[in-house]
Protein backbone atom coordinates (compact mmCIF):
# COMPACT_ATOMS: atom_id res chain seq x y z
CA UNK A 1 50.42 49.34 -184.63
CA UNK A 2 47.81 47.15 -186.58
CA UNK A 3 47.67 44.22 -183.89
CA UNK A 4 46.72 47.42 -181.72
CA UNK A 5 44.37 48.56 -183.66
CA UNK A 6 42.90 45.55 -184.29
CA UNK A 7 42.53 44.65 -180.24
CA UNK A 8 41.06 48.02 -179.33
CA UNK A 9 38.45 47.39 -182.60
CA UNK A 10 37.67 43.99 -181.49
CA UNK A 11 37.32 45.77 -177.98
CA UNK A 12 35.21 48.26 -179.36
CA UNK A 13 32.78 45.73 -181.48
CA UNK A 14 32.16 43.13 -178.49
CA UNK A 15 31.15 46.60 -176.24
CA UNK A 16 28.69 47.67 -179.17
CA UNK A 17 27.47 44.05 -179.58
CA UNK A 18 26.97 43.83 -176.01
CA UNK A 19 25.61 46.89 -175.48
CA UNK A 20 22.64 46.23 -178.69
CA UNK A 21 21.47 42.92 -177.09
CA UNK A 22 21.02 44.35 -173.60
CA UNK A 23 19.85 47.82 -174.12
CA UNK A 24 20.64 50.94 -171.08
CA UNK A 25 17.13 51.41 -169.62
CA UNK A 26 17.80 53.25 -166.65
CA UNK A 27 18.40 51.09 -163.33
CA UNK A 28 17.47 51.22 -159.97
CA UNK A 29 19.21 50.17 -156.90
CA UNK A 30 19.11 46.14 -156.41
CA UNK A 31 15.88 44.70 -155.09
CA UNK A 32 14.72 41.01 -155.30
CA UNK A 33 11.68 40.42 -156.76
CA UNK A 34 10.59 37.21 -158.09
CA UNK A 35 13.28 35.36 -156.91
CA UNK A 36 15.78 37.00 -158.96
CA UNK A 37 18.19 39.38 -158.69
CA UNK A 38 17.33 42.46 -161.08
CA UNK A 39 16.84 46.52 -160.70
CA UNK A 40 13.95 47.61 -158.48
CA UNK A 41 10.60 48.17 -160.16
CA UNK A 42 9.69 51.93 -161.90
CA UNK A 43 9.27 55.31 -160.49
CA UNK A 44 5.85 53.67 -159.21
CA UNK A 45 7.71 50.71 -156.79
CA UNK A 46 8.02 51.42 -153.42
CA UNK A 47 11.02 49.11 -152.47
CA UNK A 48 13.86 50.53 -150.80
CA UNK A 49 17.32 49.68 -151.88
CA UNK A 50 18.38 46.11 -150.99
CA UNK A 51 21.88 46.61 -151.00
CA UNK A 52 23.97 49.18 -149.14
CA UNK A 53 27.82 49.84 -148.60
CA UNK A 54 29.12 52.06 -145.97
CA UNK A 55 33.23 52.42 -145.94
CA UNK A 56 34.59 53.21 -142.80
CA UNK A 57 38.41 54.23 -142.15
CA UNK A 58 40.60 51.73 -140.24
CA UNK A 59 41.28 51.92 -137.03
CA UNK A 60 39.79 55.37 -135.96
CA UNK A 61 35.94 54.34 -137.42
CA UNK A 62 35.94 57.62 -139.38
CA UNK A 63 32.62 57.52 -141.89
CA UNK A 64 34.09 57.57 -145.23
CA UNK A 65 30.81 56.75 -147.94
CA UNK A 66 28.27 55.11 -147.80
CA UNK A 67 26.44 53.91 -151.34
CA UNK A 68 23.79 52.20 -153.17
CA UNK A 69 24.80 49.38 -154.91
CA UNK A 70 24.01 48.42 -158.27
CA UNK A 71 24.85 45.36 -160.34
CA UNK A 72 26.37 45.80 -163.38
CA UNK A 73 24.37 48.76 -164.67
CA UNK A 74 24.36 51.74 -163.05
CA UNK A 75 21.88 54.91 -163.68
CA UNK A 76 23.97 56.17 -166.63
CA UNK A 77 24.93 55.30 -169.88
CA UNK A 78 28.34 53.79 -169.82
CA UNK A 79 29.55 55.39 -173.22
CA UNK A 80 31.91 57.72 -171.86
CA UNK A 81 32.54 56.09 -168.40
CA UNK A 82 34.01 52.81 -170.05
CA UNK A 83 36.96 52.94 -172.54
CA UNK A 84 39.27 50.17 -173.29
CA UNK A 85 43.38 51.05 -173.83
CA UNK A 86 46.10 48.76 -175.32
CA UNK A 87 48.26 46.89 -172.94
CA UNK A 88 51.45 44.99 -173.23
CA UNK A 89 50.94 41.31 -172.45
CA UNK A 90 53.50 38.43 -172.09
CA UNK A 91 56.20 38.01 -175.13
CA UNK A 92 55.65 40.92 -176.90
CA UNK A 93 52.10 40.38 -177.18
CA UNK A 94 49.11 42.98 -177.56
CA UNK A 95 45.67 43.22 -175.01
CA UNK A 96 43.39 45.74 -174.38
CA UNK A 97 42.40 46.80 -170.53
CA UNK A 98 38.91 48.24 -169.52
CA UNK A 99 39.85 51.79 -167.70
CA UNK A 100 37.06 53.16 -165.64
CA UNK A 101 36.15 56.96 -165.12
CA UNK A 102 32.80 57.54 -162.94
CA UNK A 103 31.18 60.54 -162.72
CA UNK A 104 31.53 62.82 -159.35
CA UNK A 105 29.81 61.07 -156.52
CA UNK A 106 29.96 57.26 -157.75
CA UNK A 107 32.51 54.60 -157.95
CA UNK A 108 33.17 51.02 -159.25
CA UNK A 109 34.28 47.51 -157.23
CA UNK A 110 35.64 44.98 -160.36
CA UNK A 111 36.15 41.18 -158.57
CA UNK A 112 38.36 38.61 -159.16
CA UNK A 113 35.96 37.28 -161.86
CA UNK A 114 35.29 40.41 -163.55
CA UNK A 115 31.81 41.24 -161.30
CA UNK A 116 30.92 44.83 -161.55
CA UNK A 117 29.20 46.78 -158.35
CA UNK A 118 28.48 50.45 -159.23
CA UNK A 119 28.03 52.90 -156.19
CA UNK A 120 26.43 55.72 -155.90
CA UNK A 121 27.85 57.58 -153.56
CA UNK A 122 27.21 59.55 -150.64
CA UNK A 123 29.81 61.11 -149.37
CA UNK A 124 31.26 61.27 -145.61
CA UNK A 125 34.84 62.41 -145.14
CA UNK A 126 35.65 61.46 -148.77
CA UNK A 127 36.03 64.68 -150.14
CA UNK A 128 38.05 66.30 -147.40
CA UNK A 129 40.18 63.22 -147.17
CA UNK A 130 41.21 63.96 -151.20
CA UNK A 131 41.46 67.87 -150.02
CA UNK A 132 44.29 66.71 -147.09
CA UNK A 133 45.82 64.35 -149.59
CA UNK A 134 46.56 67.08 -151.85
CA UNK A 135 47.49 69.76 -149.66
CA UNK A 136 50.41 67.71 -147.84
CA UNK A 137 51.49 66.84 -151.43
CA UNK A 138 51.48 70.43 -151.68
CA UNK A 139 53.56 70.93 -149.04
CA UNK A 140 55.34 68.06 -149.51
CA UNK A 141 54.46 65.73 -147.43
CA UNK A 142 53.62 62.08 -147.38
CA UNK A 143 50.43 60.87 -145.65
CA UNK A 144 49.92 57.24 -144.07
CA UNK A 145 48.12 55.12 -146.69
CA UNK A 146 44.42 54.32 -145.60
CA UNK A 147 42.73 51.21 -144.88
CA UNK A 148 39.39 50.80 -145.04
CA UNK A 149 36.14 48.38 -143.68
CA UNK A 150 33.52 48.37 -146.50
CA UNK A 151 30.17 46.93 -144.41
CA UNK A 152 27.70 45.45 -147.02
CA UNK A 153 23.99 45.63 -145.85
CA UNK A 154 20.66 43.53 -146.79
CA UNK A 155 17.42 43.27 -145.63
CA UNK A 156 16.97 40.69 -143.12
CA UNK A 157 20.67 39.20 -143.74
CA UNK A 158 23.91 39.43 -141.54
CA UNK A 159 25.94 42.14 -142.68
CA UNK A 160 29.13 41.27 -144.51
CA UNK A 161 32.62 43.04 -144.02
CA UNK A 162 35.23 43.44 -146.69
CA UNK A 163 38.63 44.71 -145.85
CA UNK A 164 40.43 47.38 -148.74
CA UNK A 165 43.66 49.38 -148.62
CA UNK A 166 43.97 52.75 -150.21
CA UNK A 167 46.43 52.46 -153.46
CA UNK A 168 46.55 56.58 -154.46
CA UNK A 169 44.86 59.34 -155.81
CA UNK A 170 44.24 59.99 -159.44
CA UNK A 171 42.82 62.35 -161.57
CA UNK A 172 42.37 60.09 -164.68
CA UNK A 173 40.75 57.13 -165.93
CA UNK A 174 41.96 54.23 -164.68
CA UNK A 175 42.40 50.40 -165.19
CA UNK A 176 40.88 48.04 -163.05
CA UNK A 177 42.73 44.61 -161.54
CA UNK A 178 40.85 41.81 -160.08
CA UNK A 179 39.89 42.99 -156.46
CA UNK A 180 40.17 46.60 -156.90
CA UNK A 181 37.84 49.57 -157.20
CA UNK A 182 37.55 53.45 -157.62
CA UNK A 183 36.03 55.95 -155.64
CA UNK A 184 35.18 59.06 -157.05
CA UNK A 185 34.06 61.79 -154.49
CA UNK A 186 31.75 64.91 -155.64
CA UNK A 187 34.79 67.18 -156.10
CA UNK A 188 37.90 66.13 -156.11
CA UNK A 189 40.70 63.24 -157.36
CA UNK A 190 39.34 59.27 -157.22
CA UNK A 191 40.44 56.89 -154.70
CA UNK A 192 42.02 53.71 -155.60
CA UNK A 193 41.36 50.96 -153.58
CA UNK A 194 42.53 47.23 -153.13
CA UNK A 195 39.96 44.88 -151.90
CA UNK A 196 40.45 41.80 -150.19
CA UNK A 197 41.09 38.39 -152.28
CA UNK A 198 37.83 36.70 -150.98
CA UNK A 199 35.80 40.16 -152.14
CA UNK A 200 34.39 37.77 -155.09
CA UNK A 201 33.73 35.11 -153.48
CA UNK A 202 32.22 37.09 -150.19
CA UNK A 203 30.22 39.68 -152.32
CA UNK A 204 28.06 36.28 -153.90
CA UNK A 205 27.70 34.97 -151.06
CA UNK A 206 25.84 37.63 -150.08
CA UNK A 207 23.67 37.94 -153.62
CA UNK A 208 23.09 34.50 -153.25
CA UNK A 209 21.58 34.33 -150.02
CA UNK A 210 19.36 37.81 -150.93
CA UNK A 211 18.54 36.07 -153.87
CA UNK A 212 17.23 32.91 -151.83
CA UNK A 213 15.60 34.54 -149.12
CA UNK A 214 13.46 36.70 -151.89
CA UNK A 215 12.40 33.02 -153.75
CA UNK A 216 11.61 31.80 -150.09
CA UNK A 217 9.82 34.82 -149.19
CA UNK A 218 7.55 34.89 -152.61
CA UNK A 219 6.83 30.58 -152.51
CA UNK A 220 5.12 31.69 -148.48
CA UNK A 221 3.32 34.02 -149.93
CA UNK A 222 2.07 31.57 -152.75
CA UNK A 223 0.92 29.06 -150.24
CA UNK A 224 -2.71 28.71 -149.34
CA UNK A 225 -3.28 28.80 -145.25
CA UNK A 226 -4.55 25.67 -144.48
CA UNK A 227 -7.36 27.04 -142.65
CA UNK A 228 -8.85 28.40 -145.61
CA UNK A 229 -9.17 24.84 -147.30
């Protein structure tokens, strides 16, 4: 009982550490500006959202959510949507686990290396896939397991398509594996989700090359036309 105690206080004092040196301000969906990647400007910017996620069901093509993506930090505080719970490790030992619970109409991707993308949701068949999930349990029943297509948008670069499979329903927070996510619909249970081993590295790629196309876009815009010299 004191190793646990110990892990979820050592837990608890790396959040709070973490949390002082980079303080909540409220974010804004990803936009590159100054050739790096950070939250859009204030109230005042005009910039659309850079990045976009729209899940589609596989094979019908059914709209499932689409989202805005943030990095990281979403619009919230993440006091009571991050907890941390003791976990048994190898030979006995002690660790502690990050569980996740969004609020209604957002979720939560975690990659292979830990990378956080927060989504805000907005809802297609979401909610009324939950409601049929539930009512056949109800009854019963067993439904097929989903799979999903999550299409990743940005301006002026290919889209980028990550495959998921649907691992349940739940009602409660929830620990997060490399490659796996939570969708939590406006009403409802939250969706667990697998996501394809090369989410990490895929999902990069794609920051990197937004990120790169913003410094390339900002040096042109720097340069003098030679006509004017």
């Amino acid at each position: 009982m004191l190793q646990s105690a110990q892990a979820v206080q050592a837990a608890q004092s790396n959040s709070s550490i973490s949390r002082a040196v980079s303080p909540q301000a409220p974010a804004k969906p990803l936009a590159f500006d100054g050739g790096l990647l950070s939250p859009s400007l204030g109230s005042g910017s005009t910039k659309a959202p850079s990045i976009r996620m729209h899940a589609l069901e596989v094979p019908s093509g059914r709209w499932v959510a689409s989202a805005f993506v943030y990095l990281y930090q979403p619009t919230f505080s993440l006091d009571n949507v991050v907890d941390y719970r003791v976990v048994a490790g190898p030979r006995g030992s002690l660790g502690v686990s990050e569980v996740f619970t969004p609020p209604p109409g957002w979720g939560v991707l975690r990659s292979a290396t830990g990378l956080l993308l927060w989504l805000q949701l907005v809802s297609g068949s979401l909610v009324a896939e939950e409601a049929a999930a539930k009512l056949a349990e109800h009854r019963g029943q067993v439904l097929p397991a989903l799979s999903f297509r999550l299409d990743f948008e940005a301006p002026s670069i290919a889209r980028i398509v990550v495959s998921a499979d649907m691992l349940g329903w739940t009602e409660s927070c929830t620990p997060l594996q490399q490659d796996e996510g939570v969708l939590r619909p406006a009403q409802g249970r939250m969706l667990l989700i697998r996501l394809n081993n090369k989410f990490d590295h895929i999902i990069k790629d794609l920051l990197s090359r937004a990120k790169h196309r913003s410094s390339s876009l900002q040096q042109s815009s720097r340069e003098i036309p030679t006509s004017w010299k």
